[in-house]
Protein backbone atom coordinates (compact mmCIF):
# COMPACT_ATOMS: atom_id res chain seq x y z
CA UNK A 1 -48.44 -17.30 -81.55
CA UNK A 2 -49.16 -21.00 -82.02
CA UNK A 3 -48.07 -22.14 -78.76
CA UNK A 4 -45.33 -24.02 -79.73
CA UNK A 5 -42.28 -24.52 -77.98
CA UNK A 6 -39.10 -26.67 -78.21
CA UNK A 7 -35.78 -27.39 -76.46
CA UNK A 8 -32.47 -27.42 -78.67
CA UNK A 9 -29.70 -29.45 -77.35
CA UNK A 10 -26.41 -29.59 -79.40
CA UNK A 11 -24.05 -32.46 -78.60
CA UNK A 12 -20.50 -32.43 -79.72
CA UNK A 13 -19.06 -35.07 -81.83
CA UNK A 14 -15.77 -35.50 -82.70
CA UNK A 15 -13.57 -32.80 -84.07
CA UNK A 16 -13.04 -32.47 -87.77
CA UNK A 17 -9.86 -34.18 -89.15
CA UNK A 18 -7.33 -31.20 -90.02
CA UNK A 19 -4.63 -32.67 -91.89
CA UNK A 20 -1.05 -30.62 -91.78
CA UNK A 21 0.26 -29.65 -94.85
CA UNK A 22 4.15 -30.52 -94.48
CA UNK A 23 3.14 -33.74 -92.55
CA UNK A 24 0.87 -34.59 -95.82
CA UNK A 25 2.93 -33.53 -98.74
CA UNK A 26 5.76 -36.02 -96.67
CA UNK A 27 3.61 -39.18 -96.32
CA UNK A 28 2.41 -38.59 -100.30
CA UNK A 29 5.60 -38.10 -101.77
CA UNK A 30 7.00 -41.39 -99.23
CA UNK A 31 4.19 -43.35 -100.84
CA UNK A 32 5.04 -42.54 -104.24
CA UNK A 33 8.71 -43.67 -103.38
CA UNK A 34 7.41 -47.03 -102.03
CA UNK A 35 7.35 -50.28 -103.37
CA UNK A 36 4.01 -51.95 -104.14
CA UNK A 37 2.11 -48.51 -103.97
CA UNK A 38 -0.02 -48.16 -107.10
CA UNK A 39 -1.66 -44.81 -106.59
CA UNK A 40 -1.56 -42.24 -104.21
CA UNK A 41 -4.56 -39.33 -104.16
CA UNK A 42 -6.20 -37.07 -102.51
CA UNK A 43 -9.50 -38.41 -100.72
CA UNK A 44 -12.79 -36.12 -100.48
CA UNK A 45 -13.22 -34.25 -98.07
CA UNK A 46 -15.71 -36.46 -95.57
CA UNK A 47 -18.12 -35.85 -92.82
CA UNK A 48 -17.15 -38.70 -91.01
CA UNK A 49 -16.26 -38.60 -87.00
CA UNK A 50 -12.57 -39.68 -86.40
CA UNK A 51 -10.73 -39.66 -83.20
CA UNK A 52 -7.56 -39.34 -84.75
CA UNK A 53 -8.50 -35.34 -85.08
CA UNK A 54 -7.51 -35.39 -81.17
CA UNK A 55 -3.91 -35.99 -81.99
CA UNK A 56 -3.85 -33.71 -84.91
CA UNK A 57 -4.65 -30.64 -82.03
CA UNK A 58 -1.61 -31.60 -80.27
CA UNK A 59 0.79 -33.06 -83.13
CA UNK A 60 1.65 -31.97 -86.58
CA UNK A 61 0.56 -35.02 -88.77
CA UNK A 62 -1.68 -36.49 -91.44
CA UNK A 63 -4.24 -38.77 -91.63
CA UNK A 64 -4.47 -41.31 -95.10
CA UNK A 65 -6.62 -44.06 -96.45
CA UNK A 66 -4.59 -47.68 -97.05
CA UNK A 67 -6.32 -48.15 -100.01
CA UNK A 68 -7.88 -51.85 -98.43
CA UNK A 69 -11.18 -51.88 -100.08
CA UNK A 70 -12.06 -55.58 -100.75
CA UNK A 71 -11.19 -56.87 -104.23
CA UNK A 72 -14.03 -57.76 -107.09
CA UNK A 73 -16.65 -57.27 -104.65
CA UNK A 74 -20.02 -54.95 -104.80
CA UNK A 75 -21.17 -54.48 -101.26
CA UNK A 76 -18.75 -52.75 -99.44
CA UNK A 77 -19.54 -51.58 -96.27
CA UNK A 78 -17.43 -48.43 -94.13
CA UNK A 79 -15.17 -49.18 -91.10
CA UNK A 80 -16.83 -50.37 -87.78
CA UNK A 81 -19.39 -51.77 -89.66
CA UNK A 82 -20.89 -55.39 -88.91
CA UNK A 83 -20.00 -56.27 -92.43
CA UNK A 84 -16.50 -54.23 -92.64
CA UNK A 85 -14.30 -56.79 -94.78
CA UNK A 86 -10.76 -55.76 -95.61
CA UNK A 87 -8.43 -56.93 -98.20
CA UNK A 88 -5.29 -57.96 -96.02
CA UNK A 89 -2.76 -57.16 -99.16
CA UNK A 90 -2.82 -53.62 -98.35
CA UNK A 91 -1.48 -53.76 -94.51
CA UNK A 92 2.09 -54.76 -95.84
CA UNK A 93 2.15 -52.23 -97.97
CA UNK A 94 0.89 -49.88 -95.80
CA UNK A 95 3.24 -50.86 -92.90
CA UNK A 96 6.14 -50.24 -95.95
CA UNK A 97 4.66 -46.70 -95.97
CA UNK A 98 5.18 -46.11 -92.89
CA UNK A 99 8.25 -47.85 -92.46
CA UNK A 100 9.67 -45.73 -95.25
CA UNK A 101 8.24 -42.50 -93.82
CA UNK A 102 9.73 -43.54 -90.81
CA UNK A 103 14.04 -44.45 -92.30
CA UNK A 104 13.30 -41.62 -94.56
CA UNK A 105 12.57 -38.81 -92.00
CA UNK A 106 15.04 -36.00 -91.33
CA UNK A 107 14.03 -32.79 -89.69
């Protein structure tokens, strides 16, 4: 009527991150068990891509935050991001996670 017109073109990202329940309630309960683990939650659901949702097609597993957010600062900035900082204290504690997960693990 207007003469208008326009082309759609829908490009695929990544898959959404589907978490496995058993996998899940197994790394949370682990974390709770291990030392220097001050609190373990469930994080909001995001719209963030991943490519860890690839696995999770194939393999029963879980995704999880380390909890490394930088200490006492204000201007925090997401992963892959020029200005990504990390506090380092949370990868021992998150290799003790897994570690744990990992002795712990009986099928």
């Amino acid at each position: 009527m207007h003469d208008a017109s326009y082309t759609y073109e829908y490009i695929r990202g990544y898959p959404a991150v589907k978490n496995h329940p058993k996998p899940t309630e197994y790394i949370a309960e682990i974390a709770k068990q291990t030392e220097d683990v001050t609190e373990v939650k469930e994080a909001e659901t995001q719209m963030g891509g991943e490519d860890f949702a690839y696995y999770l097609q194939h393999v029963p597993g879980t995704f999880f935050y380390t909890g490394a957010m930088p200490e006492n600062r204000q201007d925090v900035y997401p992963h892959h991001h020029p200005k990504f900082d990390i506090n380092e204290k949370a990868m021992p504690v998150a290799a003790k996670v897994l570690a744990h997960a990992v002795l712990s693990y009986d099928e």
